[in-house]
C-alpha atoms as a PDB file:
ATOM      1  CA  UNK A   1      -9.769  62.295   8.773  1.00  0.00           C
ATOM      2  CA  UNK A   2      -6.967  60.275   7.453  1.00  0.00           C
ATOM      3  CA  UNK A   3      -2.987  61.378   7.439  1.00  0.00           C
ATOM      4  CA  UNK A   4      -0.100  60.049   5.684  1.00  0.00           C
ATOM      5  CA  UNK A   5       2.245  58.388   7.274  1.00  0.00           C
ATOM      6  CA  UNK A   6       5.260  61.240   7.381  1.00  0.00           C
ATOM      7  CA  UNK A   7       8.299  58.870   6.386  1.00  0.00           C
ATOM      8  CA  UNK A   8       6.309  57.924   3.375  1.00  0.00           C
ATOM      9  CA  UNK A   9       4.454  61.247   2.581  1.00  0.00           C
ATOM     10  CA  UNK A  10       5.811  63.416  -0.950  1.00  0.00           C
ATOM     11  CA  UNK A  11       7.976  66.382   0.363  1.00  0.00           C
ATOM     12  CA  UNK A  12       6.164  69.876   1.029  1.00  0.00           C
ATOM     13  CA  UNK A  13       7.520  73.300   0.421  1.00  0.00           C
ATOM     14  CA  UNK A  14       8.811  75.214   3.874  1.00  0.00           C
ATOM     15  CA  UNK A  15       6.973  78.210   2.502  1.00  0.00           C
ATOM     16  CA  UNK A  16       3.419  76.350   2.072  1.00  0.00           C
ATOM     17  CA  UNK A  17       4.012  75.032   5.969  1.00  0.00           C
ATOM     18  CA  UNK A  18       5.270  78.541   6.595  1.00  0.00           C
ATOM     19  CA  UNK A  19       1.656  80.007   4.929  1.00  0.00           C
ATOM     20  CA  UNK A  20      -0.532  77.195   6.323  1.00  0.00           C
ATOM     21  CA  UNK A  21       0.814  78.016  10.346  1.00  0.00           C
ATOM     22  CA  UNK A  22       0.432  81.752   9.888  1.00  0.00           C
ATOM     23  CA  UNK A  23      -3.004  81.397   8.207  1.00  0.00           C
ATOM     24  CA  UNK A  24      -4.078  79.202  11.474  1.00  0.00           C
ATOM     25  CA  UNK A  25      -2.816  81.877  13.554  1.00  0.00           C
ATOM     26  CA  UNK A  26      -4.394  84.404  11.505  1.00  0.00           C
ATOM     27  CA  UNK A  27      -7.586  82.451  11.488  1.00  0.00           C
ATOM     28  CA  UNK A  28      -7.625  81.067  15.471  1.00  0.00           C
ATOM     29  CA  UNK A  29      -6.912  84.384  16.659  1.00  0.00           C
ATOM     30  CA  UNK A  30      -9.756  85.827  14.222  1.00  0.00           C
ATOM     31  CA  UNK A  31     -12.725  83.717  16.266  1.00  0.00           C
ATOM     32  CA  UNK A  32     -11.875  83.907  19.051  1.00  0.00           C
ATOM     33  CA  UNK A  33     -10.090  80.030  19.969  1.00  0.00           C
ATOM     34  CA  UNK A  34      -7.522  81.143  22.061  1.00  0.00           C
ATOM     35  CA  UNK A  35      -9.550  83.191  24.535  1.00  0.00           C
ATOM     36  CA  UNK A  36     -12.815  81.848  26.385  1.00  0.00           C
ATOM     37  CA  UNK A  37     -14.963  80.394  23.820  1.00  0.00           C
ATOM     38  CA  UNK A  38     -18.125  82.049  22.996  1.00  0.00           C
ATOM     39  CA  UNK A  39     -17.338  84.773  26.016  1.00  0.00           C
ATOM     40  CA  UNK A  40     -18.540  82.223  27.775  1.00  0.00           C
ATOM     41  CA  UNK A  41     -16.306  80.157  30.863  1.00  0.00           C
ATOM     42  CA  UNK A  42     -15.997  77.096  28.458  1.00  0.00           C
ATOM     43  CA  UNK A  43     -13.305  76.121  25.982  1.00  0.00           C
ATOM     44  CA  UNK A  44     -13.597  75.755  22.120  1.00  0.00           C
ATOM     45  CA  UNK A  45     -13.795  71.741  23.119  1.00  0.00           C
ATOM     46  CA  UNK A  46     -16.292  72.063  26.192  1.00  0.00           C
ATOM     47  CA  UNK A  47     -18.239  73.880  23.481  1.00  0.00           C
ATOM     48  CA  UNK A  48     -17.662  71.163  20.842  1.00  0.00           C
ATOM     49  CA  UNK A  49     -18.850  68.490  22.748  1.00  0.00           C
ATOM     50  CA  UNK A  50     -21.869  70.196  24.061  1.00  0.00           C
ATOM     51  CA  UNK A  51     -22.728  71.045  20.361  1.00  0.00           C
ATOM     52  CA  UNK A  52     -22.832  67.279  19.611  1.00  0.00           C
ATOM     53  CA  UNK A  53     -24.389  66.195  22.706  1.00  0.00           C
ATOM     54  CA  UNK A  54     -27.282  68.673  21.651  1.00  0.00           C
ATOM     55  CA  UNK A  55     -27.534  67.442  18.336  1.00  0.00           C
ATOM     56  CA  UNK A  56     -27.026  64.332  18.084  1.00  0.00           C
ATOM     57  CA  UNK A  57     -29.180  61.120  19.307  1.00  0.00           C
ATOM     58  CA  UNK A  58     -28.041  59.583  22.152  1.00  0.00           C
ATOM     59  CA  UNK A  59     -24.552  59.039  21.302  1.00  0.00           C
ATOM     60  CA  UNK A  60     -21.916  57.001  23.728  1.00  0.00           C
ATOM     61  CA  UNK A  61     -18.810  58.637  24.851  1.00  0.00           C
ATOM     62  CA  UNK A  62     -16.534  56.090  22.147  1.00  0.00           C
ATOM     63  CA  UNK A  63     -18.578  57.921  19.408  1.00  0.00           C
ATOM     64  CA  UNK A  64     -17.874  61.208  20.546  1.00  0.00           C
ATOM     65  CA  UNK A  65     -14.405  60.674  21.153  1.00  0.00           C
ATOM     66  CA  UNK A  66     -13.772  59.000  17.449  1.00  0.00           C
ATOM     67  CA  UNK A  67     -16.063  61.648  15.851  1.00  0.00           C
ATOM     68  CA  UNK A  68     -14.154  64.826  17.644  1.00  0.00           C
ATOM     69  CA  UNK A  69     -10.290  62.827  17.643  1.00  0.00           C
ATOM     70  CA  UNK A  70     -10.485  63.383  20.969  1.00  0.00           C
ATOM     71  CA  UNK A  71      -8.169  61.775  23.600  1.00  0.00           C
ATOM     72  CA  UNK A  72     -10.900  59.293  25.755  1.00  0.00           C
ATOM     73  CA  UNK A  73      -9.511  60.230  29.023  1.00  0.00           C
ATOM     74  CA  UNK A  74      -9.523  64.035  28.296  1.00  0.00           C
ATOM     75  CA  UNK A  75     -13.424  63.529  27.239  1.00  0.00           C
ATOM     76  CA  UNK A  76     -14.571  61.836  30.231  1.00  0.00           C
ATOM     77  CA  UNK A  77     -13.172  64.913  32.436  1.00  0.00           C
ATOM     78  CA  UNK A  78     -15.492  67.253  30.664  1.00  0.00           C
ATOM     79  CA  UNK A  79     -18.327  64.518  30.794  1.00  0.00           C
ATOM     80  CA  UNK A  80     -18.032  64.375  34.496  1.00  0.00           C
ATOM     81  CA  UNK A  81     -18.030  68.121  34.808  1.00  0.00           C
ATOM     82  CA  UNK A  82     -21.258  68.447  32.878  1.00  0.00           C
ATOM     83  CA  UNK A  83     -22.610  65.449  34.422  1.00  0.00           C
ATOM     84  CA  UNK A  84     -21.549  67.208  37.828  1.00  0.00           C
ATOM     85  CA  UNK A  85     -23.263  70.355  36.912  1.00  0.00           C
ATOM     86  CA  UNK A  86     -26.532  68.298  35.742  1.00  0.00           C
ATOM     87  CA  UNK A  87     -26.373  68.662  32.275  1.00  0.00           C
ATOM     88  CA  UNK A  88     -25.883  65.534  31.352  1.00  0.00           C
ATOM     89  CA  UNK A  89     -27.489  61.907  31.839  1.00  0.00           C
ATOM     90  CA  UNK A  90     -26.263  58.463  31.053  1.00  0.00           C
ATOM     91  CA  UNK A  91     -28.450  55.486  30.307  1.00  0.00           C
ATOM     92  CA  UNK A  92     -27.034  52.133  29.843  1.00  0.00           C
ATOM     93  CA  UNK A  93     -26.931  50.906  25.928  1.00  0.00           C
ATOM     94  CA  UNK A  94     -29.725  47.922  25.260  1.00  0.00           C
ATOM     95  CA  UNK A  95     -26.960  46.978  22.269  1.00  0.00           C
ATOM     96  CA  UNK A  96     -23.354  47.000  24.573  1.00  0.00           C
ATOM     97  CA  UNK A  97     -24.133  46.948  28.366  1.00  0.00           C
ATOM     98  CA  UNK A  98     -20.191  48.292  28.315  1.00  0.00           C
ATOM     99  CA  UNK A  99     -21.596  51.475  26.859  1.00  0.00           C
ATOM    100  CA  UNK A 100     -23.749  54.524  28.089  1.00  0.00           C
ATOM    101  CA  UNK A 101     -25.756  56.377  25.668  1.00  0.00           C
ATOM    102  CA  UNK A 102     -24.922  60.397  26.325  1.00  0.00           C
ATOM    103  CA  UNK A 103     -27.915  62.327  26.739  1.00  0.00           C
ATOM    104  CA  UNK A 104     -28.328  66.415  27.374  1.00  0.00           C
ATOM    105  CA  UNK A 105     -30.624  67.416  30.269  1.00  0.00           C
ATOM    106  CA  UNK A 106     -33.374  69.979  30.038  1.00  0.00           C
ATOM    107  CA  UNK A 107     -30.873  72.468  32.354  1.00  0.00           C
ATOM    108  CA  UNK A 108     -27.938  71.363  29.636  1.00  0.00           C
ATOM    109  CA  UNK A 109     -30.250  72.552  26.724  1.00  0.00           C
ATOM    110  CA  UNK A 110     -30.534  75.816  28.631  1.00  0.00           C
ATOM    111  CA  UNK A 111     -26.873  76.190  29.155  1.00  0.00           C
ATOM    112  CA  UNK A 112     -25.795  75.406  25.426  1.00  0.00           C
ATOM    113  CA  UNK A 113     -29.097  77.313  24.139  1.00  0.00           C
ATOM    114  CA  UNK A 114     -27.266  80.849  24.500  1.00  0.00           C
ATOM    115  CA  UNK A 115     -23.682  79.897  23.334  1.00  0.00           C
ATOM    116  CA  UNK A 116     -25.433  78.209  19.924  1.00  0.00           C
ATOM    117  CA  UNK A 117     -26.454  82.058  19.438  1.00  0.00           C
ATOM    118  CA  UNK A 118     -23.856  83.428  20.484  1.00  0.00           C
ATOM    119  CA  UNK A 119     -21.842  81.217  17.478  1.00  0.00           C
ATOM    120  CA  UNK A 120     -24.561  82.210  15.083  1.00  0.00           C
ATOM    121  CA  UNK A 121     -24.022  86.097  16.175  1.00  0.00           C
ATOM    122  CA  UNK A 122     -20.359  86.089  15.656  1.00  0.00           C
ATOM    123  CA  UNK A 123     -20.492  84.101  12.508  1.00  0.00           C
ATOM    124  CA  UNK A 124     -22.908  86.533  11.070  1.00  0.00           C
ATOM    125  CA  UNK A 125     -20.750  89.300  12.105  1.00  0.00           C
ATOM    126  CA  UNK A 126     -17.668  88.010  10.286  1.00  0.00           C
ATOM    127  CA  UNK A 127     -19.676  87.745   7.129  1.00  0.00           C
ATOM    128  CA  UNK A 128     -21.548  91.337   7.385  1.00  0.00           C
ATOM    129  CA  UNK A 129     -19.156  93.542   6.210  1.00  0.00           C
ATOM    130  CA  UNK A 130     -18.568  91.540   3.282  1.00  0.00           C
ATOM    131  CA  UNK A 131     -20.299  92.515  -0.351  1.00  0.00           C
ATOM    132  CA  UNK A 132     -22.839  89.336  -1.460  1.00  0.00           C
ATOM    133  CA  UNK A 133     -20.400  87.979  -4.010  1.00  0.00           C
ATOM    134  CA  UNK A 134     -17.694  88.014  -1.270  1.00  0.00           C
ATOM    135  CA  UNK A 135     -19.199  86.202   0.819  1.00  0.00           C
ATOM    136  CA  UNK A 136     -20.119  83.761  -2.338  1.00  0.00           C
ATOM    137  CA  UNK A 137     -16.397  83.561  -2.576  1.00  0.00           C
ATOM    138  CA  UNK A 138     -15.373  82.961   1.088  1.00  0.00           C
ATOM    139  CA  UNK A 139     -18.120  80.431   1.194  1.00  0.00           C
ATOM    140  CA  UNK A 140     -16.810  78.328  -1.754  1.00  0.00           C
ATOM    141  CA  UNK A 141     -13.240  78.759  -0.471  1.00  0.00           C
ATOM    142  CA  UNK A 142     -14.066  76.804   2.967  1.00  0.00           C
ATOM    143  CA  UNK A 143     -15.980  74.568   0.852  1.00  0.00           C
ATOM    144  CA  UNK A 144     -12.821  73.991  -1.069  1.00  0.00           C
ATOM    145  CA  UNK A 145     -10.488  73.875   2.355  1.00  0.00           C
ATOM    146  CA  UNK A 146     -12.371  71.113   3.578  1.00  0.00           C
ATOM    147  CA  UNK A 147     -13.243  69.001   0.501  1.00  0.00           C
ATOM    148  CA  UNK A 148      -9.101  68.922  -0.429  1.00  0.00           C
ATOM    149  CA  UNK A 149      -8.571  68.215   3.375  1.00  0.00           C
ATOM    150  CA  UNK A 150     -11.350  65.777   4.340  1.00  0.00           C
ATOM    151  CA  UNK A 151     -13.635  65.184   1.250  1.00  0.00           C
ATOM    152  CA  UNK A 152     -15.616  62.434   3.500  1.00  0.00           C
ATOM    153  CA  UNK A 153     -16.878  66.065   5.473  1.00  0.00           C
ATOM    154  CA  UNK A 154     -17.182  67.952   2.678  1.00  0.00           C
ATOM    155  CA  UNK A 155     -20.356  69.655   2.251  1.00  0.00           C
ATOM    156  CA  UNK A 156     -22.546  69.233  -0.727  1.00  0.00           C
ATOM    157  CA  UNK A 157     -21.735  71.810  -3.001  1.00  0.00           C
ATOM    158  CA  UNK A 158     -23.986  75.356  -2.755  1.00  0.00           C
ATOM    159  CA  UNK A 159     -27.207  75.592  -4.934  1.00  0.00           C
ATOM    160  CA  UNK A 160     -26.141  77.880  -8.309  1.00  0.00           C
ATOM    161  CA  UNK A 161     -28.868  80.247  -8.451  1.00  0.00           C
ATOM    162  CA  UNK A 162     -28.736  82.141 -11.789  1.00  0.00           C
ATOM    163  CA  UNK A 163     -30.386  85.373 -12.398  1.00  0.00           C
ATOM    164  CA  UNK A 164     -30.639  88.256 -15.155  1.00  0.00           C
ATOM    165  CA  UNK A 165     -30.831  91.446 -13.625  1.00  0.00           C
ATOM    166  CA  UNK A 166     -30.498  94.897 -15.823  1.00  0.00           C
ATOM    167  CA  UNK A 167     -26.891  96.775 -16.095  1.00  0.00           C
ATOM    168  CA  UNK A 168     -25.381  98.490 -12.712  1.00  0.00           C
ATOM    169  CA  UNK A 169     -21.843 100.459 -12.437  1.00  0.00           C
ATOM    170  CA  UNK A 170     -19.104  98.421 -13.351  1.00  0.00           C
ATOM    171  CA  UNK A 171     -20.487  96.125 -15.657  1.00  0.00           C
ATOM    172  CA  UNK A 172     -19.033  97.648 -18.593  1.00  0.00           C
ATOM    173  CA  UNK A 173     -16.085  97.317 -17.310  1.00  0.00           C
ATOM    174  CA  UNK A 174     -16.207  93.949 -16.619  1.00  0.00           C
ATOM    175  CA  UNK A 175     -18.009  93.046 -19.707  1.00  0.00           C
ATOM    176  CA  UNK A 176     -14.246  94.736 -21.398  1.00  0.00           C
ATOM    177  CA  UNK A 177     -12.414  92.634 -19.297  1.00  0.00           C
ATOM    178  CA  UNK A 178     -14.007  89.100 -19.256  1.00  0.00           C
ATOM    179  CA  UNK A 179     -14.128  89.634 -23.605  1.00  0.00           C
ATOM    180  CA  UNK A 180     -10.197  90.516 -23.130  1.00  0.00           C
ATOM    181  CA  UNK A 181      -9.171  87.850 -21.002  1.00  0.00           C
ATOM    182  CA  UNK A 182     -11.569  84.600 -22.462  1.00  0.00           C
ATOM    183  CA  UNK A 183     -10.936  85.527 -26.206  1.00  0.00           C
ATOM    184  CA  UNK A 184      -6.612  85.503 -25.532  1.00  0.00           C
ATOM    185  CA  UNK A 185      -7.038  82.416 -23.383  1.00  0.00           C
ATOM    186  CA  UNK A 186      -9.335  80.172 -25.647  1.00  0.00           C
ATOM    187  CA  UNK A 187      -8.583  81.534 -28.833  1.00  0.00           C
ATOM    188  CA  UNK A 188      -5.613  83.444 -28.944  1.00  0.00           C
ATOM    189  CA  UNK A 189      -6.729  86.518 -29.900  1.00  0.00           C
ATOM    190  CA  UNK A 190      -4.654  89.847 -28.772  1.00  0.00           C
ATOM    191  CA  UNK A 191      -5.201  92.957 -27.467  1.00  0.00           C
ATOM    192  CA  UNK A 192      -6.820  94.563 -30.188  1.00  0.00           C
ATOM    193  CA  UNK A 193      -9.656  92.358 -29.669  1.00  0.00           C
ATOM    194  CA  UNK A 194     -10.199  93.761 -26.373  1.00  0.00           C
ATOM    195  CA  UNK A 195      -9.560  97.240 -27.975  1.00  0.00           C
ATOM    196  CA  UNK A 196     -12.084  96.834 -30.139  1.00  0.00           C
ATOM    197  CA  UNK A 197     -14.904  95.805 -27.260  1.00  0.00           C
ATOM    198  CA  UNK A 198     -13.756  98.788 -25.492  1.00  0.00           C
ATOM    199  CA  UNK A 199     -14.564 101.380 -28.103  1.00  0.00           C
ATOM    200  CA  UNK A 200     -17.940  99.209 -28.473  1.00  0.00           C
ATOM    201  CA  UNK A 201     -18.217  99.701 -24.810  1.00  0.00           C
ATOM    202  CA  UNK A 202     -17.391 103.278 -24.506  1.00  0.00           C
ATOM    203  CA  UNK A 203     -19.746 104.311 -27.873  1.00  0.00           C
ATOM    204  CA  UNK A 204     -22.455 102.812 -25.941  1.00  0.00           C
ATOM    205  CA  UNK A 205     -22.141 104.607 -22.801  1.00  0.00           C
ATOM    206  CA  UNK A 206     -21.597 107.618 -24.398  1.00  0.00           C
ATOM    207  CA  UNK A 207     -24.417 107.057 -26.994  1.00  0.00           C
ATOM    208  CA  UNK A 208     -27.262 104.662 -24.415  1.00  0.00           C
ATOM    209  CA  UNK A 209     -30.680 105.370 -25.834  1.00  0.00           C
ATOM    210  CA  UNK A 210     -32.591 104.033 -22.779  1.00  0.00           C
ATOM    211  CA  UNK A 211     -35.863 103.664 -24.231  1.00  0.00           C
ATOM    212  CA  UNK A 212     -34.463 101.604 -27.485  1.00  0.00           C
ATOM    213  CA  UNK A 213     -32.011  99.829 -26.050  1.00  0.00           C
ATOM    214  CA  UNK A 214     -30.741  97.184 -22.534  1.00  0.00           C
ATOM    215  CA  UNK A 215     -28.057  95.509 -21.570  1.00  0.00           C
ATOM    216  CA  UNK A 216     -28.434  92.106 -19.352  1.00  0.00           C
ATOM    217  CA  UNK A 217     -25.963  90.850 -16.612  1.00  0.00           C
ATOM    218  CA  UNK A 218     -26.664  86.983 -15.938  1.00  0.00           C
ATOM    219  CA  UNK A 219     -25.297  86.098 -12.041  1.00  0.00           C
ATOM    220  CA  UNK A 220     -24.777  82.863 -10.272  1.00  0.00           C
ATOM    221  CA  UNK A 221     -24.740  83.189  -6.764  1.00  0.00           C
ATOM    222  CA  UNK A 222     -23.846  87.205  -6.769  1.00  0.00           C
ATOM    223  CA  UNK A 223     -21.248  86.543  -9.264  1.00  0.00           C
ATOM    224  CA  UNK A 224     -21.179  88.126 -13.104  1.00  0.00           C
ATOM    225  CA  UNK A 225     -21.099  84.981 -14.895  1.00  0.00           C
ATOM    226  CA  UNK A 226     -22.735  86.740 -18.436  1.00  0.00           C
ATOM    227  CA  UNK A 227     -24.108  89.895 -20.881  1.00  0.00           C
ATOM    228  CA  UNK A 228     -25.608  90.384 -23.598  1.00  0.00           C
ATOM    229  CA  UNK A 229     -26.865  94.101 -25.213  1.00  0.00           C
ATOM    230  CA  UNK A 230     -29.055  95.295 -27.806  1.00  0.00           C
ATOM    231  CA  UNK A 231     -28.455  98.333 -29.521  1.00  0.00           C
ATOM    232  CA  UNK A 232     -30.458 100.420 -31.848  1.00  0.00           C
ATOM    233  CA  UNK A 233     -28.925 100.275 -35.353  1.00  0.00           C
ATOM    234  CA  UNK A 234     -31.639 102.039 -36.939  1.00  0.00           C
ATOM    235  CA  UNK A 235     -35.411 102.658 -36.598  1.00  0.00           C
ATOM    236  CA  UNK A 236     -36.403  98.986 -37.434  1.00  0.00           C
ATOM    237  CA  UNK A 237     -33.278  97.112 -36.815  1.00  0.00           C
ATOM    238  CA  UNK A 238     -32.037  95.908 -33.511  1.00  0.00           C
ATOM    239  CA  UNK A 239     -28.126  94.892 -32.972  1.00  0.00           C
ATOM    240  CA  UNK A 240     -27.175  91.750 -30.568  1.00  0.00           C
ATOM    241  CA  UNK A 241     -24.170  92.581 -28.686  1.00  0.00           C
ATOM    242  CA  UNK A 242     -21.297  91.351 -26.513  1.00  0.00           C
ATOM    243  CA  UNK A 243     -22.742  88.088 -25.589  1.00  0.00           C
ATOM    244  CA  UNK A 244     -20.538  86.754 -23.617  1.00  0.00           C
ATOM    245  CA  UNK A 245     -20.702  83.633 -20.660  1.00  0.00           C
ATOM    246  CA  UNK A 246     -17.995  82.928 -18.247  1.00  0.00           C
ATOM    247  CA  UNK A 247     -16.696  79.304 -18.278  1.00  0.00           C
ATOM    248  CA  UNK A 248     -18.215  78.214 -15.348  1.00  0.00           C
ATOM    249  CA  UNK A 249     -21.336  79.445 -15.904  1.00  0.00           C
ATOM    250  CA  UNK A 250     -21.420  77.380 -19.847  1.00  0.00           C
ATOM    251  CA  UNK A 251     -23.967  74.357 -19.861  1.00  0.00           C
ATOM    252  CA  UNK A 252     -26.610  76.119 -18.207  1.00  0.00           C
ATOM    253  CA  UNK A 253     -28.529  77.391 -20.998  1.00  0.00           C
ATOM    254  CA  UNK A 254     -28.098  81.194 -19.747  1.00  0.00           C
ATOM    255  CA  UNK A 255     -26.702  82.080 -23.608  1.00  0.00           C
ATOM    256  CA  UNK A 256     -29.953  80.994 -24.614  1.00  0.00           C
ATOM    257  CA  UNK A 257     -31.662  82.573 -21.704  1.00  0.00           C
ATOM    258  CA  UNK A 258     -29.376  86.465 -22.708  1.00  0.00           C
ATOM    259  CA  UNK A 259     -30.829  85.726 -26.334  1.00  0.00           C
ATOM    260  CA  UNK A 260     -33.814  85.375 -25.711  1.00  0.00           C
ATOM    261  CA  UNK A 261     -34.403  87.875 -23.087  1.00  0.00           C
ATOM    262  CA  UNK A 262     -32.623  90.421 -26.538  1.00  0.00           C
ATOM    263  CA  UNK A 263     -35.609  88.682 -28.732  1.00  0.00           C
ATOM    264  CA  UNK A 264     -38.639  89.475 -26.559  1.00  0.00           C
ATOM    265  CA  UNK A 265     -37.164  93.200 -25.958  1.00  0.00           C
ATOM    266  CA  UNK A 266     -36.463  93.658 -29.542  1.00  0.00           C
ATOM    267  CA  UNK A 267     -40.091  92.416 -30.846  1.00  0.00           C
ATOM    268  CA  UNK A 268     -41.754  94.138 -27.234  1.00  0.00           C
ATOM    269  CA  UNK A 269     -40.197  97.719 -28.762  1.00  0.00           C
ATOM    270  CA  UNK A 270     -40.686  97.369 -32.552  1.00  0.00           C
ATOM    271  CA  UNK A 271     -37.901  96.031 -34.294  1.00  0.00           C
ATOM    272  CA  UNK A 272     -38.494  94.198 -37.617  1.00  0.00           C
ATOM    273  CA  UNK A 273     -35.002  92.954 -37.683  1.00  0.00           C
ATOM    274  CA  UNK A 274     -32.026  91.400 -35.598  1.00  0.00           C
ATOM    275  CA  UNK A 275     -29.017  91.630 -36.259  1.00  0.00           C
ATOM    276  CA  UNK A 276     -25.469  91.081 -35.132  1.00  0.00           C
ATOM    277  CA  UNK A 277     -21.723  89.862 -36.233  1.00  0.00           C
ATOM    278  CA  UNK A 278     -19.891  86.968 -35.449  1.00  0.00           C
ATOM    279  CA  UNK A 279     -16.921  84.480 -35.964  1.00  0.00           C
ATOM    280  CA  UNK A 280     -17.102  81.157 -37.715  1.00  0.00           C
ATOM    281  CA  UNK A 281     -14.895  79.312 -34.780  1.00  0.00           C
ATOM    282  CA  UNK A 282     -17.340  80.508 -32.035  1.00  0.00           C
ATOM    283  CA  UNK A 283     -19.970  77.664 -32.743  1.00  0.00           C
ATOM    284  CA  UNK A 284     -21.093  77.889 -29.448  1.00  0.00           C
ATOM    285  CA  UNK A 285     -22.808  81.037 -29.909  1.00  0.00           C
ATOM    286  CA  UNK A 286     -23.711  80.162 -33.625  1.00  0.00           C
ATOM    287  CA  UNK A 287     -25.445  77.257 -32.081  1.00  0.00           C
ATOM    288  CA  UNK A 288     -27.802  79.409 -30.081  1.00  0.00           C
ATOM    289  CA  UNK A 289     -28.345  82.022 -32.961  1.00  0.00           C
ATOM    290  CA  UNK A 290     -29.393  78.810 -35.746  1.00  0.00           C
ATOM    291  CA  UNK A 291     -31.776  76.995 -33.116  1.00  0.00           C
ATOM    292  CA  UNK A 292     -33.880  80.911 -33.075  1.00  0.00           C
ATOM    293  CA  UNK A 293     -33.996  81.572 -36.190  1.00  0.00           C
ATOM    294  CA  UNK A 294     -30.816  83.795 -37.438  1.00  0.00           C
ATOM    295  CA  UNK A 295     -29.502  82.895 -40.834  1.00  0.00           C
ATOM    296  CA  UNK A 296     -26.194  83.823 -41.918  1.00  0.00           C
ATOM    297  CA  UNK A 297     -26.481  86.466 -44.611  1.00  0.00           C
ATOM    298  CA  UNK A 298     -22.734  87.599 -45.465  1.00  0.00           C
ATOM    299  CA  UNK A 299     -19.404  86.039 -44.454  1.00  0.00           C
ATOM    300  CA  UNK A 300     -15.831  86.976 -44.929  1.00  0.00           C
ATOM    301  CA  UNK A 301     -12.438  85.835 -44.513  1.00  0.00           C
ATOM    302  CA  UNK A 302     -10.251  88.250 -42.715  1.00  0.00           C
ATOM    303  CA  UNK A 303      -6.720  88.579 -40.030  1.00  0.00           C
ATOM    304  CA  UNK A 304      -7.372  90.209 -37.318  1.00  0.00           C
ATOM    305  CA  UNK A 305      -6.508  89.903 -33.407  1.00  0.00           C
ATOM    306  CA  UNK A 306      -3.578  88.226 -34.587  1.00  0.00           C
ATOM    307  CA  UNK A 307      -5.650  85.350 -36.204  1.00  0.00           C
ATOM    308  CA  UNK A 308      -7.526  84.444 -39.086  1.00  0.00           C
ATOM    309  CA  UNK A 309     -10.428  84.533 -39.360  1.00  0.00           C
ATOM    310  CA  UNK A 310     -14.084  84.015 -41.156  1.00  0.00           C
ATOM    311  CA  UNK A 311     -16.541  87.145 -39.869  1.00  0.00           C
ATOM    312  CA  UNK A 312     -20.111  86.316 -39.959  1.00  0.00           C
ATOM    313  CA  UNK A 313     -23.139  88.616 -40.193  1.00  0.00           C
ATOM    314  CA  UNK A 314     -26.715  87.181 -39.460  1.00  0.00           C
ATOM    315  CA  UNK A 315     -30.131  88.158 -39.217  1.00  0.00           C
ATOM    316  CA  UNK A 316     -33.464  87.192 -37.877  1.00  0.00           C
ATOM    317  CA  UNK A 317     -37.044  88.417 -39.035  1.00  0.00           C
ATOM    318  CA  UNK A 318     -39.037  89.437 -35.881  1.00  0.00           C
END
């Protein structure tokens, strides 16, 4: 880990040192550094050092001291306390006769063996009461701390594991929200846009014909990224509804993946015909409906959501 030099670094905001020192104290005090390590007799840097001496392959005492910053003198003390308590062997280096290589004993595996589950116990513990898509988030957040701190130690970055699952309470809700919030940041469009998806929303709640009709929530990692609905608009025709994709979850072919999954249900229950309305400016989506099938059947011009605006109806034969 690098650091600027101070009489050269850009200035920094008392209150973001002010939020950084209590969110250390917040944070130290939260696992645990302050008091015994582990419940065991060691400190946080006894414990550090016999994590690495467990792990790693022979390392010398120069490595360990880079690798940890940690002062040389203050590492050979605990060496010779864990070499004292025969934990830990020394062999001279074949490639720097100046050098030991580091080595744990059998009775120094046995010693570190419970604290390494202790440290998986209490991290588990911390992330327990958490929800799945909380932990998602406090996951990626460390992921962040680190990369903008030391990206050289920065993880690689989570598999994004993408699933469709059916609707659950609270989706409406957020399908309202996310249609509010995207359309009035990437187009502009006001509140009676997200007005309008709410009466949508709330009709279909009030008026869900479970065996004619689904609604789809796509998920990355826990996470509503996506929906989609069909609706029954009459005996033969199906209605594609509230498609919708988060922008980090765009490029990952899950609009295609929410049409589709609207086409097989559609055709599995019956329905001649697909249908659903549009706007000429969200190509995106238009993109998906042209490369299944849909053809545009009626368009007009209109102002609305404080825009204007080309509405689009299309169909598909199923």
């Amino acid at each position: 880990m690098s650091f600027m030099d101070p009489t050269t670094a850009p200035d920094v905001a008392p209150a973001h040192v002010k939020a950084v020192r209590s969110f250390n104290r917040f944070y130290t005090q939260r696992i645990g550094v302050l008091d015994p390590y582990l419940g065991s007799q060691f400190s946080l840097t006894e414990v550090r050092v016999l994590y690495e001496l467990a792990h790693r392959d022979q390392p010398t005492a120069t490595e360990l001291a880079r690798d940890l910053t940690l002062d040389a003198g203050y590492l050979s003390r605990i060496l010779r306390r864990f070499e004292a308590r025969g934990w830990l062997a020394r062999v001279p280096s074949p490639a720097d006769a100046r050098q030991s290589l580091l080595q744990l004993t059998q009775a120094g595996h046995v010693a570190f063996a419970p604290l390494q589950q202790q440290s998986r116990d209490e991290a588990a513990a911390l992330l327990a009461p958490l929800a799945p898509a909380d932990q998602q988030a406090l996951l990626g957040a460390m992921a962040t701390v680190q990369r903008l701190i030391d990206p050289a130690s920065a993880p690689s970055p989570p598999l994004r594991t993408a699933v469709l699952r059916d609707l659950q309470p609270g989706d409406f809700g957020w399908v309202v929200q996310q249609h509010g919030e995207i359309y009035a940041r990437e187009y502009g469009w006001n509140r009676d846009f997200e007005g309008l998806v709410a009466g949508i929303a709330a009709s279909m709640i009030k008026h869900w014909q479970p065996d004619w009709e689904r609604g789809w929530v796509a998920e990355i990692n826990g996470e509503r990224v996506g929906s989609v609905f069909v609706v029954r608009k009459s005996k033969t025709v199906a209605q594609l509804r509230l498609l919708i994709l988060t922008a980090q979850a765009r490029g990952l072919g899950l609009g295609a993946r929410l049409t589709d999954e609207c086409l097989a249900f559609a055709r599995s229950k019956g329905y001649k015909k697909m249908v659903l309305w549009t706007n000429r400016n969200l190509t995106a989506a238009r993109d998906i409906y042209t490369k299944r099938g849909f053809v545009l059947t009626h368009s007009e011009p209109y102002h609305g959501y404080g825009q204007d605006l080309v509405g689009e109806t299309w169909e598909l034969v199923l």
